[in-house]
Protein backbone atom coordinates (compact mmCIF):
# COMPACT_ATOMS: atom_id res chain seq x y z
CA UNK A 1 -14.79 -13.74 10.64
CA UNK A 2 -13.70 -15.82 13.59
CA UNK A 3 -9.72 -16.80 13.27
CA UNK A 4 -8.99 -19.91 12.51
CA UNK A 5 -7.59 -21.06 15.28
CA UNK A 6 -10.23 -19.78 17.84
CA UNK A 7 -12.70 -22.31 15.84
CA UNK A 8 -10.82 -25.44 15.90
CA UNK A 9 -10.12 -25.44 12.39
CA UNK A 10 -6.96 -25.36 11.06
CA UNK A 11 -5.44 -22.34 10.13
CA UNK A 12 -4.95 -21.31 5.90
CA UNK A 13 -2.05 -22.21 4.59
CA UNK A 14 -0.58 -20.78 1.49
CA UNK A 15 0.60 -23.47 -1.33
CA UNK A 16 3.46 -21.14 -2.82
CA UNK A 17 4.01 -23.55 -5.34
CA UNK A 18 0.37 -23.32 -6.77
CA UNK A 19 0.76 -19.69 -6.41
CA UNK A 20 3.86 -18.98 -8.40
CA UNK A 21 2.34 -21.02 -11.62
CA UNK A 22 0.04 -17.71 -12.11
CA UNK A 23 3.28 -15.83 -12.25
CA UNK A 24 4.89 -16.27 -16.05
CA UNK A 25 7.36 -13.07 -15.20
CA UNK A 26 8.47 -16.07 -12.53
CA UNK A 27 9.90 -18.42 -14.90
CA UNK A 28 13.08 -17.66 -15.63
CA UNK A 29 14.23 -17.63 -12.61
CA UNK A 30 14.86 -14.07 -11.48
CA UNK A 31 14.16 -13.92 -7.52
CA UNK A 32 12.01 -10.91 -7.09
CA UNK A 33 12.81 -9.19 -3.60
CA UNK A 34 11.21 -5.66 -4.95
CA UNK A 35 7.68 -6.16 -3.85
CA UNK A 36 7.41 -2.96 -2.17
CA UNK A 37 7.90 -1.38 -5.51
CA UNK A 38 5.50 -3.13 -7.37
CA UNK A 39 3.94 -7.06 -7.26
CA UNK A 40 4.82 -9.48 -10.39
CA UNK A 41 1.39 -9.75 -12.56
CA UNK A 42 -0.87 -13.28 -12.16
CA UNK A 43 -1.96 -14.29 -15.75
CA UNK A 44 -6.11 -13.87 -14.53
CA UNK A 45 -5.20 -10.48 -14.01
CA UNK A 46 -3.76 -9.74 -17.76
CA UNK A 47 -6.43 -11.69 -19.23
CA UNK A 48 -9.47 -9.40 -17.14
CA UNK A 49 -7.30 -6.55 -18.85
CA UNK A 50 -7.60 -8.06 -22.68
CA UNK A 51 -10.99 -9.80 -21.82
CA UNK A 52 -12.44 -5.69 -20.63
CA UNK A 53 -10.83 -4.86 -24.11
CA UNK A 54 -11.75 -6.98 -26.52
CA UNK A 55 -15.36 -7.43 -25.87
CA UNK A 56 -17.92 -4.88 -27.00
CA UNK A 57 -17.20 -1.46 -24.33
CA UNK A 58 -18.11 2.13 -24.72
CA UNK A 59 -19.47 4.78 -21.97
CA UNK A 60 -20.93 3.16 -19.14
CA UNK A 61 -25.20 2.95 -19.63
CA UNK A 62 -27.74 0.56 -19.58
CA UNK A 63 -28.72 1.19 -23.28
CA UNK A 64 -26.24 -1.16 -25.47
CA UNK A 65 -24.42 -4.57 -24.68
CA UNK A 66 -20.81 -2.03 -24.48
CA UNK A 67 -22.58 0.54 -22.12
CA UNK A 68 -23.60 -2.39 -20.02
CA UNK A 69 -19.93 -3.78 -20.01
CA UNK A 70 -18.93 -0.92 -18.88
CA UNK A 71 -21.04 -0.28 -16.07
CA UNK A 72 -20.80 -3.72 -14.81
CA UNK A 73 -16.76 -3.45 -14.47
CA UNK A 74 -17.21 -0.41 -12.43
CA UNK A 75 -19.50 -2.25 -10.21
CA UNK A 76 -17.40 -5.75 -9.95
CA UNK A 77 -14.66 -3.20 -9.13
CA UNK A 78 -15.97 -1.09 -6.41
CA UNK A 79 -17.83 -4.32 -4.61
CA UNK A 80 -14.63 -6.13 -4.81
CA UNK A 81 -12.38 -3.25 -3.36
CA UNK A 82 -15.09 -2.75 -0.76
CA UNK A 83 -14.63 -6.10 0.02
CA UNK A 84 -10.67 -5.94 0.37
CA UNK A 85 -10.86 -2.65 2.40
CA UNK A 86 -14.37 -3.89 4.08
CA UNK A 87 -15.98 -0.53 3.20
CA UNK A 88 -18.54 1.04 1.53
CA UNK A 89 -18.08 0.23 -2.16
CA UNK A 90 -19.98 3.66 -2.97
CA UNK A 91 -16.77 5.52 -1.43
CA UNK A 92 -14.30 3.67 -3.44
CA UNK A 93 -13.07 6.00 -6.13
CA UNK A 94 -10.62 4.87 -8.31
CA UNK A 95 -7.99 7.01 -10.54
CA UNK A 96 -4.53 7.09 -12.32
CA UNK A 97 -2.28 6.62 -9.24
CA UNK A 98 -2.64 6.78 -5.31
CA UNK A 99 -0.65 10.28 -5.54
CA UNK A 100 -2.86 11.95 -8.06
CA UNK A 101 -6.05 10.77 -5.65
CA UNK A 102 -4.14 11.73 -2.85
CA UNK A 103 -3.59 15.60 -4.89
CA UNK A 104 -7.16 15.65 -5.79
CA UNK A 105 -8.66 15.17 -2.23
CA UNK A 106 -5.61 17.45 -0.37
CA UNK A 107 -6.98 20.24 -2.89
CA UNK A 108 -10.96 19.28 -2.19
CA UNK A 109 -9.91 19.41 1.59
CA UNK A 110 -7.68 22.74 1.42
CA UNK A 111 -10.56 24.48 -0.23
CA UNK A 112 -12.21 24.82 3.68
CA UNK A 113 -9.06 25.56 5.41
CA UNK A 114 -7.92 28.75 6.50
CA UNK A 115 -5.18 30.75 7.61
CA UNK A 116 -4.15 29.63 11.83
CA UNK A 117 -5.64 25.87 10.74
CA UNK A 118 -3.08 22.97 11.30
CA UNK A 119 -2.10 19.92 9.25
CA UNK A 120 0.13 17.59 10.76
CA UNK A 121 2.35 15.03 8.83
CA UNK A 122 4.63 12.50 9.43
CA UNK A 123 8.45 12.14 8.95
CA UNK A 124 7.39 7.89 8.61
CA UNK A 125 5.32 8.73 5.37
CA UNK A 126 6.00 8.38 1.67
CA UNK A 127 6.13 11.72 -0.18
CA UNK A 128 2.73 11.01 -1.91
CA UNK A 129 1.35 11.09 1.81
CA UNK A 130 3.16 14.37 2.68
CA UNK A 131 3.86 16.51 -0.24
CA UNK A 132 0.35 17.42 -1.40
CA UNK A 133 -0.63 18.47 2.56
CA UNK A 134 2.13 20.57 3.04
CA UNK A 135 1.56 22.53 -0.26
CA UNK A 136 -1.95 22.14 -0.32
CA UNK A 137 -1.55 23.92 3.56
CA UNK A 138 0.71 26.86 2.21
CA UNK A 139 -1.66 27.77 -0.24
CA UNK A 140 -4.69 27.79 2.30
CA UNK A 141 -2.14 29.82 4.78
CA UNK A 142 -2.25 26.66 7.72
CA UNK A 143 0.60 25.51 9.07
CA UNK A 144 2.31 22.20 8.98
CA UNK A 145 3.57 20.47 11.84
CA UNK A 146 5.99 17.05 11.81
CA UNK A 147 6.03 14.27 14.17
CA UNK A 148 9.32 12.22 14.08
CA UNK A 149 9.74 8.74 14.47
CA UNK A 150 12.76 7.12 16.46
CA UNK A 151 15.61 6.48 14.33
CA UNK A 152 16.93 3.42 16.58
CA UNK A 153 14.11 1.72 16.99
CA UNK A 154 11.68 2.81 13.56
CA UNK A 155 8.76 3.44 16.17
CA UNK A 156 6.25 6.28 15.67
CA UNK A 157 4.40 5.70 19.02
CA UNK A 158 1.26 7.51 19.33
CA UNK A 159 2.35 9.87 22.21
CA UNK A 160 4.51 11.86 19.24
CA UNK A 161 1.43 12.73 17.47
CA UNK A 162 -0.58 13.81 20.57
CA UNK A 163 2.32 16.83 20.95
CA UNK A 164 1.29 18.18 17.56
CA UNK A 165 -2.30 18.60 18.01
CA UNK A 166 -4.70 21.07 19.08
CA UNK A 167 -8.06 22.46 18.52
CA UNK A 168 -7.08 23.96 15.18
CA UNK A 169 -5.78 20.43 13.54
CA UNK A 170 -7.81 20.04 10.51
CA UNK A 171 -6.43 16.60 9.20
CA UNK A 172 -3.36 13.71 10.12
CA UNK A 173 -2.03 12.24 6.89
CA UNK A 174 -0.09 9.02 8.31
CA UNK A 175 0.52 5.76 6.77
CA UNK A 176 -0.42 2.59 7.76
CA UNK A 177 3.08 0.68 7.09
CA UNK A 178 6.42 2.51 5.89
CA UNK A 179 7.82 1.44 2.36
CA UNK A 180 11.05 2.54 3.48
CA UNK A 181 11.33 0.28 6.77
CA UNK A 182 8.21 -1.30 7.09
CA UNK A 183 6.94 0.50 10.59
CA UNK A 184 3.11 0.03 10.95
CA UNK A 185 1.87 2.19 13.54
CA UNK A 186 -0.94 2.12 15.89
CA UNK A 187 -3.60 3.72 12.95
CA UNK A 188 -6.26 2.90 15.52
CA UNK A 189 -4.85 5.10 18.48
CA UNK A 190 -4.16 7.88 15.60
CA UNK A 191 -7.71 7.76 14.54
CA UNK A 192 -8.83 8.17 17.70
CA UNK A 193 -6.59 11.26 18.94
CA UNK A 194 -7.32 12.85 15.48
CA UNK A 195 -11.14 12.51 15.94
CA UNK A 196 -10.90 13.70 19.19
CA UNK A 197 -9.67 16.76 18.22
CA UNK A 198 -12.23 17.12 14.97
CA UNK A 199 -9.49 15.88 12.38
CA UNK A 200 -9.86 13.95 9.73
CA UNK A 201 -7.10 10.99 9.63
CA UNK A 202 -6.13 9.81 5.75
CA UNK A 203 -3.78 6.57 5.77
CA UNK A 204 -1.59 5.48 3.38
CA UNK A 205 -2.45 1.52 2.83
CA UNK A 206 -0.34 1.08 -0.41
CA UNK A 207 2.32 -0.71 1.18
CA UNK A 208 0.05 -2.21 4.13
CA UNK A 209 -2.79 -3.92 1.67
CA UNK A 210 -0.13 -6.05 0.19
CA UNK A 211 0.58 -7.66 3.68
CA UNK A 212 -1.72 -7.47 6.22
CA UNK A 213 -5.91 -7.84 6.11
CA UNK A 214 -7.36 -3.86 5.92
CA UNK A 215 -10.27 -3.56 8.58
CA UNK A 216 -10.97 0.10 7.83
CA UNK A 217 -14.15 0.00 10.28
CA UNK A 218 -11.32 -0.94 12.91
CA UNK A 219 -8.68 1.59 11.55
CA UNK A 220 -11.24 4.71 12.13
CA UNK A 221 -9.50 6.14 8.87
CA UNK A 222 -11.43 8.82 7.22
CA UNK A 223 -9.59 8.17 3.97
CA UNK A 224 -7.52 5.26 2.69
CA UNK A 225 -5.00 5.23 -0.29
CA UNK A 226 -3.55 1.92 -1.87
CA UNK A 227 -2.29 1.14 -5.35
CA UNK A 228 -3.27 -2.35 -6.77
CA UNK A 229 -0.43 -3.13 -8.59
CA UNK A 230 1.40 -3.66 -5.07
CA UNK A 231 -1.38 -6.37 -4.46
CA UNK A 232 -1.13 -7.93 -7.74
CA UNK A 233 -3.45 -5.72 -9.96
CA UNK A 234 -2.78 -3.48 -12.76
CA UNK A 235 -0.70 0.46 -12.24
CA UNK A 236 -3.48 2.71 -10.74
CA UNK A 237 -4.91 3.84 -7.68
CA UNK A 238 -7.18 4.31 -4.93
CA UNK A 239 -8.95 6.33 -2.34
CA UNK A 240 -11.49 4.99 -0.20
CA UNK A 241 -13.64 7.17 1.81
CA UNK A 242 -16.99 7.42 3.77
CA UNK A 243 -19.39 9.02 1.32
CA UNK A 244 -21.31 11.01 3.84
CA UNK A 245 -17.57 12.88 4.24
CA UNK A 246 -17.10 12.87 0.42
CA UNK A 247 -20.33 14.39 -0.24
CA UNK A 248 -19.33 17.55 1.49
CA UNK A 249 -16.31 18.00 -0.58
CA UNK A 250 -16.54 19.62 -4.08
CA UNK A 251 -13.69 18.84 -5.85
CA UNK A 252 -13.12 20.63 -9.13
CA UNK A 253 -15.08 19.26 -11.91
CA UNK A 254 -16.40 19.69 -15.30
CA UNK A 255 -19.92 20.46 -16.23
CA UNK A 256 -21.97 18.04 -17.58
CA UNK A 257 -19.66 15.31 -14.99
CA UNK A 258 -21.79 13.31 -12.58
CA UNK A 259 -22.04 14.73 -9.41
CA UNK A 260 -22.54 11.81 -7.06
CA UNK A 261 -19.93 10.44 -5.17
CA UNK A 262 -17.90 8.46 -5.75
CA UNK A 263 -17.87 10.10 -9.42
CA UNK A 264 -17.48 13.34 -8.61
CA UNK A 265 -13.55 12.43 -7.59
CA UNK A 266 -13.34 10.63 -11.43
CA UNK A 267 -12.20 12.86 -13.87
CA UNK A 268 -13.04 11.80 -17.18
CA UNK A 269 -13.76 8.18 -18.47
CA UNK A 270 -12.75 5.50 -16.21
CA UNK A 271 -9.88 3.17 -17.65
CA UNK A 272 -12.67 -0.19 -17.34
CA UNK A 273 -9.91 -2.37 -18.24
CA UNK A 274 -7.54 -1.37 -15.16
CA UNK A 275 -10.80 -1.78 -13.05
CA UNK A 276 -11.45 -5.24 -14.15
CA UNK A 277 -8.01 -5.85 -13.79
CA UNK A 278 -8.56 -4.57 -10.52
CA UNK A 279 -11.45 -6.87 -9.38
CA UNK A 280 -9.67 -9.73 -10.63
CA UNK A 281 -6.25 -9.26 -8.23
CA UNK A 282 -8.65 -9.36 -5.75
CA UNK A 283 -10.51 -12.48 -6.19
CA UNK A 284 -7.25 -13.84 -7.48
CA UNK A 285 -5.83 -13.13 -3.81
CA UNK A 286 -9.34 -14.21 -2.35
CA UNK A 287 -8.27 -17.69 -3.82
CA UNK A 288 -4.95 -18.13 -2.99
CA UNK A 289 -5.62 -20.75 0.04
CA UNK A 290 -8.00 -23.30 0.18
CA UNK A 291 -11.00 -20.93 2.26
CA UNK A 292 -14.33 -20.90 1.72
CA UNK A 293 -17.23 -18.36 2.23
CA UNK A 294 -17.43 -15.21 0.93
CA UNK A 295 -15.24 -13.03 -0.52
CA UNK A 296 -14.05 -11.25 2.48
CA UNK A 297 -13.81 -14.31 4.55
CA UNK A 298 -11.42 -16.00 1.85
CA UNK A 299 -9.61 -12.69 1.69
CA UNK A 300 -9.27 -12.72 5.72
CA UNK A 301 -7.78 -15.93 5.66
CA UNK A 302 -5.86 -15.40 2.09
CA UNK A 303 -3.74 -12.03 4.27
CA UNK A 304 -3.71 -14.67 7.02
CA UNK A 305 -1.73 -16.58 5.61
CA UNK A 306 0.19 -14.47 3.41
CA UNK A 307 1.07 -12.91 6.83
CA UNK A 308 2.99 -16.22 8.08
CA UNK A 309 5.14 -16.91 5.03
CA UNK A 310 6.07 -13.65 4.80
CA UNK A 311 7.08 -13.39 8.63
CA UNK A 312 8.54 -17.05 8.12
CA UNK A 313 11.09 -15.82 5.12
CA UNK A 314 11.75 -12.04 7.15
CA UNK A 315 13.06 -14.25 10.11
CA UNK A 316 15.11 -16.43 7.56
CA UNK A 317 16.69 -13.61 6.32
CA UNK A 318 17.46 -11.69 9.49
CA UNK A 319 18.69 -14.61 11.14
CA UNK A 320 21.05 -15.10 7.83
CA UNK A 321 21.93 -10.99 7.86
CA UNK A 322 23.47 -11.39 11.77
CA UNK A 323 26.10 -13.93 10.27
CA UNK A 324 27.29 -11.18 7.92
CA UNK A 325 30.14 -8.36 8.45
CA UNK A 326 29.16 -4.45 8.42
CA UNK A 327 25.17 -5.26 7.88
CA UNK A 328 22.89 -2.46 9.60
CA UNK A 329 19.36 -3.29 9.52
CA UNK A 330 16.87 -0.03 9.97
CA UNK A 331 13.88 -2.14 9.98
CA UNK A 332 13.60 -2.58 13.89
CA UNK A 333 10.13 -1.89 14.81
CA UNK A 334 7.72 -4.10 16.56
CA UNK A 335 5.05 -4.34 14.30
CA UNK A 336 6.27 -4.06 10.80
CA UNK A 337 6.00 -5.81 7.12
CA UNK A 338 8.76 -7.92 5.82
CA UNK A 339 10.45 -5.31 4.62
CA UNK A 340 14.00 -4.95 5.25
CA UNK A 341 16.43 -1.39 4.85
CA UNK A 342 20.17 -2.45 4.79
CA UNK A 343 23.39 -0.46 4.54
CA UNK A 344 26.87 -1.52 4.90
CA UNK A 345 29.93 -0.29 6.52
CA UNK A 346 32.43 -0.82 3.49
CA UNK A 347 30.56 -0.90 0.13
CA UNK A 348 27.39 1.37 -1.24
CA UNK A 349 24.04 -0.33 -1.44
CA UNK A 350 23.59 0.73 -4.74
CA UNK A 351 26.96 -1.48 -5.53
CA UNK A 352 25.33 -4.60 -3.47
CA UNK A 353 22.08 -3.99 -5.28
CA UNK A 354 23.97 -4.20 -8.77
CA UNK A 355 26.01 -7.20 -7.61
CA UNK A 356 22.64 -8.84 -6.87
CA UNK A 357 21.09 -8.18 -10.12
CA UNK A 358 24.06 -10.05 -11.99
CA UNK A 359 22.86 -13.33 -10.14
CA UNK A 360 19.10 -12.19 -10.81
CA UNK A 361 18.24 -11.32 -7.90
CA UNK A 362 15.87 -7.87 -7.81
CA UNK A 363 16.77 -5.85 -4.38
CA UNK A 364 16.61 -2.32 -5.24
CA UNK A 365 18.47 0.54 -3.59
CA UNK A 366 17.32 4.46 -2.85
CA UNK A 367 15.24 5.86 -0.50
CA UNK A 368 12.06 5.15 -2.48
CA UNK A 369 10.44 8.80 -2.41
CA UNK A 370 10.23 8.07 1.32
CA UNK A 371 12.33 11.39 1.65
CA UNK A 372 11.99 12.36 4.61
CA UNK A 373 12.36 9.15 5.99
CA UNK A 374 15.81 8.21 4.71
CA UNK A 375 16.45 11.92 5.95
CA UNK A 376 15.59 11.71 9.32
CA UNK A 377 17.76 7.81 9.26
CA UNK A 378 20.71 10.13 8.06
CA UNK A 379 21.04 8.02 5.10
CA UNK A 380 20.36 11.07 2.68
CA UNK A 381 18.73 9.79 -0.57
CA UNK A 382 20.93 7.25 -1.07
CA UNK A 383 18.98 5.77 1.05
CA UNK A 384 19.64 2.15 1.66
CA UNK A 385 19.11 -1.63 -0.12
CA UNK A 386 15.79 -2.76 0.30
CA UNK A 387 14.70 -6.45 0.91
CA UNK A 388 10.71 -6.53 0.44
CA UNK A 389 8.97 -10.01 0.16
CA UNK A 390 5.68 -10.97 -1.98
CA UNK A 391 3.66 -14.35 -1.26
CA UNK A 392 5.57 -16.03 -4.17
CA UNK A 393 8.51 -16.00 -2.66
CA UNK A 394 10.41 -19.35 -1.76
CA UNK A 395 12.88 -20.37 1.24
CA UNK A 396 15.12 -21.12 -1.66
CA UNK A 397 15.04 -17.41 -2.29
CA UNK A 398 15.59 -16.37 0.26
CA UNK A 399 18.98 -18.44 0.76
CA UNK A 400 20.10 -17.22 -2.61
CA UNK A 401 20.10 -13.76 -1.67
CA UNK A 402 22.03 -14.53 1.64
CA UNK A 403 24.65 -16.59 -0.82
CA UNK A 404 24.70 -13.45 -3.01
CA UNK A 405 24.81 -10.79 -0.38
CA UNK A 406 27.50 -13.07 1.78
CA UNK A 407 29.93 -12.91 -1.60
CA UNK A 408 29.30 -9.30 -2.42
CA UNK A 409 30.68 -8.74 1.22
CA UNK A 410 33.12 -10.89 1.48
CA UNK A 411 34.43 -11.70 -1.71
């Protein structure tokens, strides 16, 4: 899709207004800074999830009216996640949560590794991303090796990973965009040194999809994890991969399962209401501005401008947080989401968080299972506050959480 503003046309614009009236867990007032957690639910979404319910569903099949429901929710789902991720919708799989997926394929992988192989991991990366490799690896007999990000400036440059690989490096697990401080590293320069060296690279988008368009064609990822309900959907997860890689893995299974990909990955029946609930997020986010064309051009210019009033209220509140006493902000990379770590000279941020949630306002504190992270930050599990915006967030907000965080300072 060409950008907006290379066509002449005027660029998308996001009517926050509009969008917060989907939003009935918006109206009383609670100012939701917790995104990276978890999005607040649009009222489509719930009523795909009754809708899949309530009408006539059973195993999918082409037989009966319910076994026809079925199978078309699987296929509104896939098409619509291949058109978020702009990938094939036959290597979508879909499953309880990104970590299980993540399990599943680190065993599938593990079963072809052997003792002397390599998988390298990142010290950026949410446990889900780094936990099954590196047991996974010790019970295949590889070794794991870590590449570090800077501490001072949140950067994972590419040059880090090239030091930890060599001709026996079976697969990179990195993510696309750290919950913890929001870092989004160069995923297309890590493809490409992984690849060169016969890896596969699998990226962590759970945090990413909620902020930025996903090109996966221009991220060279072999694998790509996200969770919907960071994007507006319903708890679940998912992997998507290229299906000529995902036929060559045989992942545990039973019997009489289907044995075509993307199924073989989907143990048991698929939860059809989570999937339409699924498909719906993403043509509800599809129609947040006023875009035309298909769905992936809408959803281009839906992230686009997502992107600018989220980067409109970080820089509100990080030009609010320099007027404040004691305020260290870890979120200092170049490229990252607006999503802010804070601690504090004087006071815990688990105190500030609970000071903030009397005035309902929802920052959480912790380190998010971003472990080694807050680790390698010296912050220990305790980890920081964390400031994460969502597209219905207001200026107004964003002022009352400077108020708030100014009196739980100062006062």
């Amino acid at each position: 899709m060409t950008p907006p503003e290379a066509s002449g046309t005027t660029a998308p614009v996001l009517d926050v207004a509009a969008v917060r009236g989907h939003f009935p867990a918006l109206r009383d007032g609670t100012a939701f800074f917790d995104g990276p957690g978890g999005s607040q639910t649009p009222v489509v979404v719930a009523e795909a999830i009754r809708d899949a319910l309530l009408s006539p569903l059973s195993n999918r099949g082409t037989l009966t009216l319910a076994a026809r429901n079925a199978e078309a929710i699987v296929g509104r789902c896939r098409s619509a996640l291949g058109d978020l991720l702009d990938t094939d919708p036959g290597g979508v799989i879909f499953g309880r949560s990104m970590t299980a997926l993540t399990f599943d394929i680190s065993r599938a992988l593990a079963a072809r590794w052997r003792p002397g192989d390599e998988i390298v991991v990142t010290r950026l990366d949410h446990d889900a991303n780094v936990r099954p490799w590196v047991l996974a690896a010790a019970k295949a007999g590889a070794s794991v090796r870590w590449v570090d990000f800077d501490p001072a400036t949140g950067e994972l440059p590419v040059q880090n990973l090239e030091a930890e690989l060599s001709s026996r490096t079976r697969l990179v697990a990195v993510t696309a965009a750290s919950n913890l401080i929001g870092t989004m590293p160069d995923i297309g320069a890590f493809a490409e040194r992984a690849h060169a060296v016969g890896a596969y690279l699998y990226v962590d988008g759970v945090h990413y999809t909620a902020h930025r368009a996903v090109d996966l064609p221009a991220l060279g990822a072999d694998f790509y994890a996200c969770s919907p309900y960071k994007f507006f959907g319903p708890h679940c997860g998912v992997v998507a991969g290229s299906p000529d890689i995902l036929a060559e893995l045989h992942p545990d299974k039973l019997v009489p399962a289907p044995d075509g990909v993307p199924e073989r990955f989907e143990h048991g029946t698929l939860p059809y209401e989570l999937m339409a609930g699924t498909a719906a997020a993403v043509d509800f986010l599809a129609g947040i501005t006023a875009a035309t064309g298909t769905r992936r051009e809408r959803l281009l210019a839906a992230m686009t401008a997502v992107d600018d009033h989220e980067n409109a209220l970080r820089s509100r509140i990080e030009s609010g947080l320099q007027h404040l006493p004691g305020v260290t902000v870890h979120s200092r990379a170049a490229h990252r989401t607006p999503t802010l770590l804070l601690t504090f000279d004087h006071v815990e941020a688990a105190t500030v968080s609970a000071a903030l949630a009397q005035q309902d306002i929802n920052a959480p504190s912790g380190s998010f299972y971003a472990y080694e992270t807050a680790g390698h930050l010296g912050l220990g599990q305790a980890g920081g506050l964390r400031i994460g915006l969502a597209p219905y967030n207001t200026a107004a907000e964003v002022d009352r959480l400077l108020s708030a965080l100014t009196g739980a300072l100062t006062g």
